[in-house]
Structure formats: structure tokens, C-alpha cells
N, C-alpha and C. Protein backbone atom coordinates (compact mmCIF):
# COMPACT_ATOMS: atom_id res chain seq x y z
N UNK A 1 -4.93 -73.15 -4.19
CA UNK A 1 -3.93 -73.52 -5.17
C UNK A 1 -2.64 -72.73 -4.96
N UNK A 2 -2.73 -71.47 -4.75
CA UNK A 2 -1.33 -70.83 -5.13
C UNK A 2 -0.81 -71.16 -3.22
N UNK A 3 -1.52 -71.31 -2.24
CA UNK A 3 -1.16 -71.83 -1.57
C UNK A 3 -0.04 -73.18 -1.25
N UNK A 4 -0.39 -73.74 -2.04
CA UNK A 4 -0.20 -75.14 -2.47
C UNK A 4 1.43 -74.90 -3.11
N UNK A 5 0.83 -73.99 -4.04
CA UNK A 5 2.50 -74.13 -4.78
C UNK A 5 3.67 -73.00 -3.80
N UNK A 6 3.23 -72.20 -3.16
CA UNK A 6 4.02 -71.56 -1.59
C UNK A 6 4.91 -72.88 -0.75
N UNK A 7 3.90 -73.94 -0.74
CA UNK A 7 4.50 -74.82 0.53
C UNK A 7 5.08 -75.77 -0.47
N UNK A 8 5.18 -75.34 -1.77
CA UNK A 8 6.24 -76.49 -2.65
C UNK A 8 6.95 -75.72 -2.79
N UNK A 9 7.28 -74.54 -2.75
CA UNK A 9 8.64 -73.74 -2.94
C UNK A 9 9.42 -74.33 -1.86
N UNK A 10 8.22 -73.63 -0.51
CA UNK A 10 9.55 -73.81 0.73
C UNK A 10 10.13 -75.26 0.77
N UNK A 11 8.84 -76.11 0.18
CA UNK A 11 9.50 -77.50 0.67
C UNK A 11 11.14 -77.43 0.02
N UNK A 12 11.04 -77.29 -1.40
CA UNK A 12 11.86 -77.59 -2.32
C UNK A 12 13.24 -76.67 -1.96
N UNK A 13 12.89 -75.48 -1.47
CA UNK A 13 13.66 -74.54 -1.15
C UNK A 13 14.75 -73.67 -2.10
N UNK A 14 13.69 -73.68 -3.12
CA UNK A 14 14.06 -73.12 -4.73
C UNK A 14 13.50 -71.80 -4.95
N UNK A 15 13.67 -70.69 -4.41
CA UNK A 15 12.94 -69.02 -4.37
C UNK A 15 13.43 -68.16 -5.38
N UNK A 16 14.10 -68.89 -6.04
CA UNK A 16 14.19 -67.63 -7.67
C UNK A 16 13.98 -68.57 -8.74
N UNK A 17 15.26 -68.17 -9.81
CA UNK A 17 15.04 -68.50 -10.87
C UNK A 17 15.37 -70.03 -11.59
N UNK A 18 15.27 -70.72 -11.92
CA UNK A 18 15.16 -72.38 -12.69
C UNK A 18 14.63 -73.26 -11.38
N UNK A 19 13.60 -72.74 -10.65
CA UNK A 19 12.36 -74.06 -9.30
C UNK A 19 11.93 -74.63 -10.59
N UNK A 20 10.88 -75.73 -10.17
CA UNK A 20 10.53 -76.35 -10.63
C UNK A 20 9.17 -75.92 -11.04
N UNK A 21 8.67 -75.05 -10.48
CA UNK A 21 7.48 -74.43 -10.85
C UNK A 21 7.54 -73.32 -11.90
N UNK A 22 8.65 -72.37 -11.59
CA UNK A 22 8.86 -71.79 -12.66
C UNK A 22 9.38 -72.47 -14.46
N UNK A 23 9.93 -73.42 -13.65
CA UNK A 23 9.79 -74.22 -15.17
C UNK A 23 8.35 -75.02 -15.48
N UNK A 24 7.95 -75.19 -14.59
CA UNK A 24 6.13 -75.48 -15.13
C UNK A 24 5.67 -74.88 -15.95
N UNK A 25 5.63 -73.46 -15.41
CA UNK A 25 4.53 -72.42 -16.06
C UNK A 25 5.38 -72.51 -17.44
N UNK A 26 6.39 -72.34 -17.26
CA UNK A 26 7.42 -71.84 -18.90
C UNK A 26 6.59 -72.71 -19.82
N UNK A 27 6.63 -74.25 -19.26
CA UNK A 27 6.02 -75.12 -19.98
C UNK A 27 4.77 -74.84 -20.97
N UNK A 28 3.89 -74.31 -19.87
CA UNK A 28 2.37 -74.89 -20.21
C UNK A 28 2.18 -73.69 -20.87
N UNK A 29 3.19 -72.51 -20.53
CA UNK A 29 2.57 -71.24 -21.24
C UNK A 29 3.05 -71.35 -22.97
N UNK A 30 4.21 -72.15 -23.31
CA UNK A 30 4.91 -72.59 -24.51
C UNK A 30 4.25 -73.62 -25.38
N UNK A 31 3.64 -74.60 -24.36
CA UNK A 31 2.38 -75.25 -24.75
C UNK A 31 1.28 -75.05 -25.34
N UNK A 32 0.73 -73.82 -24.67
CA UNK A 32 -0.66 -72.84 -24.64
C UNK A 32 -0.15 -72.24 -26.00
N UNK A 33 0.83 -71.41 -26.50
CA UNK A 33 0.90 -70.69 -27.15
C UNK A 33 1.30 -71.94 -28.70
N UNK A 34 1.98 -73.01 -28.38
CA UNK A 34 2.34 -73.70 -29.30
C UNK A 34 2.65 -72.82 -30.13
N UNK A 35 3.32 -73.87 -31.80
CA UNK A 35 4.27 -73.32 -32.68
C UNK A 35 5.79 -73.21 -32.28
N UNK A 36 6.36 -74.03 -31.42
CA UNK A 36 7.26 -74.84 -31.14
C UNK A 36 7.82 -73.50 -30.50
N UNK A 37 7.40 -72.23 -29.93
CA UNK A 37 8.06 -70.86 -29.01
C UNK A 37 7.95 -71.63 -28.20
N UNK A 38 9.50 -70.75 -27.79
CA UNK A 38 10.08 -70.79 -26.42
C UNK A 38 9.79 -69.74 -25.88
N UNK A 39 9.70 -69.96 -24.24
CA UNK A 39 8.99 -69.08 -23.26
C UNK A 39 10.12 -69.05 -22.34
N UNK A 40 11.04 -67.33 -21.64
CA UNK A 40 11.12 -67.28 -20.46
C UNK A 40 10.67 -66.01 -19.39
N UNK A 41 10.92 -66.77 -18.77
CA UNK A 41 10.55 -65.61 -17.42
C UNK A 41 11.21 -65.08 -17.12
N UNK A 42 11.02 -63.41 -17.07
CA UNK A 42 11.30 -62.64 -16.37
C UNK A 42 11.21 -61.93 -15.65
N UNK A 43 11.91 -61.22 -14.64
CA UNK A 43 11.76 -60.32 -13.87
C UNK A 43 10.85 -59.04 -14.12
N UNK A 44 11.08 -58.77 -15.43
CA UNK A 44 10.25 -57.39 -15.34
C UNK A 44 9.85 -57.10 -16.98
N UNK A 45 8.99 -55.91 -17.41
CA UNK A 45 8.37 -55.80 -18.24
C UNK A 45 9.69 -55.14 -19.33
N UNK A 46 10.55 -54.05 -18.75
CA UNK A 46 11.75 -53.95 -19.22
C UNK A 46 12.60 -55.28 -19.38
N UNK A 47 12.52 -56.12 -18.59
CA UNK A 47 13.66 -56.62 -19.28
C UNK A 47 13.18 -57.83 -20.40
N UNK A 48 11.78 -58.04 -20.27
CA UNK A 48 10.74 -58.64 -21.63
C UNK A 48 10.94 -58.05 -22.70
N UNK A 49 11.05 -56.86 -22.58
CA UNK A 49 11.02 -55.99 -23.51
C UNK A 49 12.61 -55.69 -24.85
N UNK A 50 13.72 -56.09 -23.61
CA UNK A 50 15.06 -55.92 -24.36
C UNK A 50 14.69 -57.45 -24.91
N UNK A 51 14.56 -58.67 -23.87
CA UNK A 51 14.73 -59.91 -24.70
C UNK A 51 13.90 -60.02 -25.89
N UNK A 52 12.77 -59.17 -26.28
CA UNK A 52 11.95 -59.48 -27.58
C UNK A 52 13.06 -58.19 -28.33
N UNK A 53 13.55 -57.27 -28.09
CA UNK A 53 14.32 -56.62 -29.05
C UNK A 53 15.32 -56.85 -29.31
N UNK A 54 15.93 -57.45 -28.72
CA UNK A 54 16.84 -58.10 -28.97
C UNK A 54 17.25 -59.71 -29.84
N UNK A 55 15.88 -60.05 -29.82
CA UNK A 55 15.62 -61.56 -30.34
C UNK A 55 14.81 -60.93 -32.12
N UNK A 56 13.88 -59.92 -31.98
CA UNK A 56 13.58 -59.31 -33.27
C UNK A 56 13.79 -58.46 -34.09
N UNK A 57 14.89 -57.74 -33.69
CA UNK A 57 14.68 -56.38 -34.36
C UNK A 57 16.25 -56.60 -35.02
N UNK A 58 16.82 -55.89 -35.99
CA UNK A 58 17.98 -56.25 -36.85
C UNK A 58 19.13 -55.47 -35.91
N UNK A 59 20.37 -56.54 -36.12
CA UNK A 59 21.06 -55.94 -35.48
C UNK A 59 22.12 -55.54 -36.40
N UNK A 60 23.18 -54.20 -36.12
CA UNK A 60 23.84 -53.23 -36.36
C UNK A 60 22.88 -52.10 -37.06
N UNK A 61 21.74 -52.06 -37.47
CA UNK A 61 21.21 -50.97 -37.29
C UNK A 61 21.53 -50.07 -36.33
N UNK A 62 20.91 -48.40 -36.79
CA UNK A 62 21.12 -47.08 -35.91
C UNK A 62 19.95 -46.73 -35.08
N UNK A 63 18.48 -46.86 -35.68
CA UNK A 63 17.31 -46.26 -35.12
C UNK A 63 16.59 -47.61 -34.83
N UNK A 64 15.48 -47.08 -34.20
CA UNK A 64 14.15 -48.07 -33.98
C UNK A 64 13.46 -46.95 -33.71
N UNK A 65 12.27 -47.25 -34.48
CA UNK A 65 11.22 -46.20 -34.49
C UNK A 65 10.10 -46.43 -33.06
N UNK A 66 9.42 -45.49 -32.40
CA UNK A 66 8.55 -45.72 -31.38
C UNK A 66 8.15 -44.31 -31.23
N UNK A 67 6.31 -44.78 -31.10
CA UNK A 67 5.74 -43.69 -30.81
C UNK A 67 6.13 -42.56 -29.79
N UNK A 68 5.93 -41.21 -30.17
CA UNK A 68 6.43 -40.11 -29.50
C UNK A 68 5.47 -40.52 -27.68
N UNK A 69 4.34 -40.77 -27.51
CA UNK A 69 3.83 -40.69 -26.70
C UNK A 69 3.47 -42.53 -26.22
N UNK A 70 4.73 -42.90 -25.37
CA UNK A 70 4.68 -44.00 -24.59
C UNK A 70 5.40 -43.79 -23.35
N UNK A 71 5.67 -45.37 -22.62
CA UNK A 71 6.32 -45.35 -21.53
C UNK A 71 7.89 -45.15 -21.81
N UNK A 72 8.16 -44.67 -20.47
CA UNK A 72 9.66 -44.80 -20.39
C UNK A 72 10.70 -46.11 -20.61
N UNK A 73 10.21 -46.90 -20.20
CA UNK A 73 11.04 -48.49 -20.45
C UNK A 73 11.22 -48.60 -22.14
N UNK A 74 9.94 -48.67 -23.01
CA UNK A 74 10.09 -48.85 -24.11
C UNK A 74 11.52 -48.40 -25.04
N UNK A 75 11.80 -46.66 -25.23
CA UNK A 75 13.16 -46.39 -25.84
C UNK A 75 14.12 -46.47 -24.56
N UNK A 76 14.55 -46.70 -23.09
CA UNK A 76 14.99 -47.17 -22.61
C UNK A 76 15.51 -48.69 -23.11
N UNK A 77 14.75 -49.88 -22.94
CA UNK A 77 15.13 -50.76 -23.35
C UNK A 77 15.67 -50.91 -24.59
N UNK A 78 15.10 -49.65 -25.89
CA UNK A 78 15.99 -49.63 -27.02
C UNK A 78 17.35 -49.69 -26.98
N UNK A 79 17.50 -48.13 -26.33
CA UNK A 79 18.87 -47.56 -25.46
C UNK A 79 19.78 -49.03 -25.12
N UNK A 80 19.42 -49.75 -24.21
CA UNK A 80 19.67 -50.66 -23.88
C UNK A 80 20.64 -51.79 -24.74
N UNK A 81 19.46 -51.74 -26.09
CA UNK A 81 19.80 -52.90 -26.56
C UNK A 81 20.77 -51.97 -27.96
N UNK A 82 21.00 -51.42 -27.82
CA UNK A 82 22.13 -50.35 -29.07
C UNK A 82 21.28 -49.81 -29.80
N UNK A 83 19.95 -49.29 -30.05
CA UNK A 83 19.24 -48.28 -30.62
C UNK A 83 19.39 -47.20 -30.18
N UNK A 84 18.55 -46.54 -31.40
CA UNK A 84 18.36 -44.65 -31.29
C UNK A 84 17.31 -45.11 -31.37
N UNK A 85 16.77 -44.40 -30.18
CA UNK A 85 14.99 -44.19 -30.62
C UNK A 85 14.57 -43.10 -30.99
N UNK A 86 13.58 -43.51 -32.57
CA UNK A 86 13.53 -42.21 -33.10
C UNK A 86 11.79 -41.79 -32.77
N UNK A 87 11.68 -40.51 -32.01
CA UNK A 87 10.32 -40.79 -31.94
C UNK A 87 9.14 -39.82 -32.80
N UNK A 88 8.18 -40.77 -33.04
CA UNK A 88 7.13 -40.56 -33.88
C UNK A 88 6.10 -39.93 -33.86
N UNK A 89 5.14 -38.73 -34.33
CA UNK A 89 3.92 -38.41 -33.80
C UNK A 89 3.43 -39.23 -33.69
N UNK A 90 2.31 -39.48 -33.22
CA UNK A 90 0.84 -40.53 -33.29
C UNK A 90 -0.45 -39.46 -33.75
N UNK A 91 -1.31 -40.74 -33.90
CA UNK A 91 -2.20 -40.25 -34.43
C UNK A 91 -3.13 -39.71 -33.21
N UNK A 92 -4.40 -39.39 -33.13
CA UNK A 92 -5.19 -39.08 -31.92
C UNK A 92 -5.86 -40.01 -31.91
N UNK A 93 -6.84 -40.74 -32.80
CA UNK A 93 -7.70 -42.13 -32.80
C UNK A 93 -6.93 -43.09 -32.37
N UNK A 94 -5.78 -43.40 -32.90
CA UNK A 94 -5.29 -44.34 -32.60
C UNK A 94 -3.90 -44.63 -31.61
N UNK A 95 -3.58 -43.26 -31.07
CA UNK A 95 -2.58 -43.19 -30.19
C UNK A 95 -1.17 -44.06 -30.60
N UNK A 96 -1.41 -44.29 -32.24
CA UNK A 96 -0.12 -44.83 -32.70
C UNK A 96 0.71 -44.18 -33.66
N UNK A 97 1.66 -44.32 -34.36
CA UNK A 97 2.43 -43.32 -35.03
C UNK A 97 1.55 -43.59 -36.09
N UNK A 98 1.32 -42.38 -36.96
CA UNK A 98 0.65 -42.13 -38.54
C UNK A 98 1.25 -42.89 -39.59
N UNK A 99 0.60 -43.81 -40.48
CA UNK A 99 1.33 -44.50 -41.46
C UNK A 99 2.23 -43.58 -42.36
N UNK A 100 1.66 -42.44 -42.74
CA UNK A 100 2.89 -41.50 -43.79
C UNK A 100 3.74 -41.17 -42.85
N UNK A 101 3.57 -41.08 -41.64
CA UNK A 101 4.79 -40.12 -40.77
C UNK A 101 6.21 -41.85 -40.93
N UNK A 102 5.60 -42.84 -40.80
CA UNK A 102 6.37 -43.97 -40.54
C UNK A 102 7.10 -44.11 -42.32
N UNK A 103 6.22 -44.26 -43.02
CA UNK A 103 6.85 -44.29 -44.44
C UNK A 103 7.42 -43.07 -44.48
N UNK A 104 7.48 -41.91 -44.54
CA UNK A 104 8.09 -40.89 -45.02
C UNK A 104 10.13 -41.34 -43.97
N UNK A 105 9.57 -42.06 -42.68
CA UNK A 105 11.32 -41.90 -42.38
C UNK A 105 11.86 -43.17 -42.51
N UNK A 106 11.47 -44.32 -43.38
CA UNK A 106 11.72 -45.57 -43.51
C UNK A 106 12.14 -45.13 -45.50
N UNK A 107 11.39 -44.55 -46.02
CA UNK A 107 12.08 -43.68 -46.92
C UNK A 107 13.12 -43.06 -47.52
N UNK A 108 13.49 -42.32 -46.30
CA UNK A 108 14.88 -41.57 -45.45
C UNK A 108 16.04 -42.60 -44.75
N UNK A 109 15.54 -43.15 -44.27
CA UNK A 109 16.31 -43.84 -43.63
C UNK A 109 16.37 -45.16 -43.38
N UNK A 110 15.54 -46.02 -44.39
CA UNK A 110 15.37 -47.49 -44.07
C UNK A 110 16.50 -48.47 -43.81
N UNK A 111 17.70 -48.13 -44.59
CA UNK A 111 18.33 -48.93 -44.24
C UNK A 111 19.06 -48.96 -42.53
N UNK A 112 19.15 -47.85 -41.97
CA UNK A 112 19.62 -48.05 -40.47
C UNK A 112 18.37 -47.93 -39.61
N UNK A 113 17.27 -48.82 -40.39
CA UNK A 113 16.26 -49.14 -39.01
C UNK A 113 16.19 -50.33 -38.62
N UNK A 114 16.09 -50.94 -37.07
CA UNK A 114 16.28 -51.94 -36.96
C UNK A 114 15.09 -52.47 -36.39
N UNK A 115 13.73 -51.39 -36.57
CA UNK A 115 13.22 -52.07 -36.38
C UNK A 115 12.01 -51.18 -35.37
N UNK A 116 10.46 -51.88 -35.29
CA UNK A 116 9.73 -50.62 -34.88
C UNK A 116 9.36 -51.11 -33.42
N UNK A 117 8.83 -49.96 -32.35
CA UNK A 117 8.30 -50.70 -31.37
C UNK A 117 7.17 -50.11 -31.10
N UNK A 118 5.93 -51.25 -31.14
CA UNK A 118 4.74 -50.65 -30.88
C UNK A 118 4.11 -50.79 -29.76
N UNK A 119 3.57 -49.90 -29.00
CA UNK A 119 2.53 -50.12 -27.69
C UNK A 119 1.41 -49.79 -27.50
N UNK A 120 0.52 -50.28 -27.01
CA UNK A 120 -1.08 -50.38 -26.72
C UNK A 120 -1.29 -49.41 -25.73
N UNK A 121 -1.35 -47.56 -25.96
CA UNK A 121 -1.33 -46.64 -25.22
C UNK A 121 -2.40 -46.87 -24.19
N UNK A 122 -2.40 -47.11 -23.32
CA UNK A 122 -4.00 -47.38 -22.37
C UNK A 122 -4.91 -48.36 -22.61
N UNK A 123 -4.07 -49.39 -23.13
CA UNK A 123 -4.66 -50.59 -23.39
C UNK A 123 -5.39 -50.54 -24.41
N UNK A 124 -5.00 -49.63 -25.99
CA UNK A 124 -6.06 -49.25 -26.82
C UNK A 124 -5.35 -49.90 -28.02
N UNK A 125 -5.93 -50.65 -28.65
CA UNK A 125 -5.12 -51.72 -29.22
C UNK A 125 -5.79 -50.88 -30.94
């Protein structure tokens, strides 16, 4: 199969972005997920990452909250998209920020948050 779709690239001679295959998958994955989302592709996990923060999180806000202990892309892509990333302890069970640590600065500071970003530290959901 993925063979298959190799010798429809070259045929077509479409090797980046809007082939016809890449608009396939957009399809079936928008399909799959239904609820009338739109799906695109990108290049990389950073730049997935600005287009969902950028599509969810409030804009002219100052902060976005994210756990003290994640990847680099995550407050990068904040950075990116006009946040402060403010970062959070986590817990140890759950490798996510502590619910009082999150209320105590949404408290403080709710109105210039635009918004939180959460990640699955080691795939630990």
C-alpha cells in the first residue's frame, strides 16, 4: 500500500503540501473524527501545537499556564503564539500541575490567562 501511494506521488509529481493524497488523509481523518472538524497537516508537532493555540486559547491575554516539567516545544510554541508561560509544579502521581496550585493563580490572575496547556508526561495520561 504505502508503496502504491509513492508511485502516485511521483506519478502526479506533487511532493509537499495540497497532493492529492495529502488531501485524502485530511479527509478521512475529519471524517473519522466527525463533528463537522477540520483537519490540517502539518509539518511538525510544534507547529500542531501553535495551530491548536492559537485556534483555542484567548487572545490578548498575558500568561498560559503549563506544567513546570514538560517538553521544550510546548512554552516555546506559547512564546510563539504571544504567551508567558507560567510554569506550574506537578504533582508526582500524576505528573500534572496540582489542582490548588492551578486555582490559587487563576485566582490571582484569571483575567490575563489565556489559557492552559496540558501534556501526557511519558505517555501518562
Amino acid at each position: 500500500m504505502i508503496a502504491a501511494d509513492y508511485a502516485a506521488i511521483v506519478e502526479r509529481g506533487i511532493y509537499s503540501n495540497s497532493g492529492p493524497l495529502e488531501m485524502q488523509l485530511a479527509r478521512e481523518v475529519s471524517d473519522l473524527i466527525g463533528h463537522d472538524v477540520s483537519v490540517a497537516l502539518v509539518t511538525s508537532g510544534t507547529t500542531a501545537l501553535q495551530l491548536a493555540i492559537a485556534s483555542t486559547f484567548r487572545p490578548g491575554r498575558r500568561f498560559a499556564l503549563v506544567p513546570s516539567f514538560t517538553f521544550p516545544a510546548g512554552p516555546l510554541a506559547l512564546r510563539w503564539c504571544g504567551f508567558e508561560p507560567i510554569f506550574l509544579d506537578i504533582e508526582f502521581s500524576s505528573w500534572q500541575p496540582g489542582i490548588s496550585s492551578v486555582q490559587q493563580y487563576i485566582q490571582r490572575h484569571g483575567d490575563e490567562i489565556g489559557g492552559i496547556l496540558l501534556t501526557n508526561t511519558f505517555g501518562v495520561a
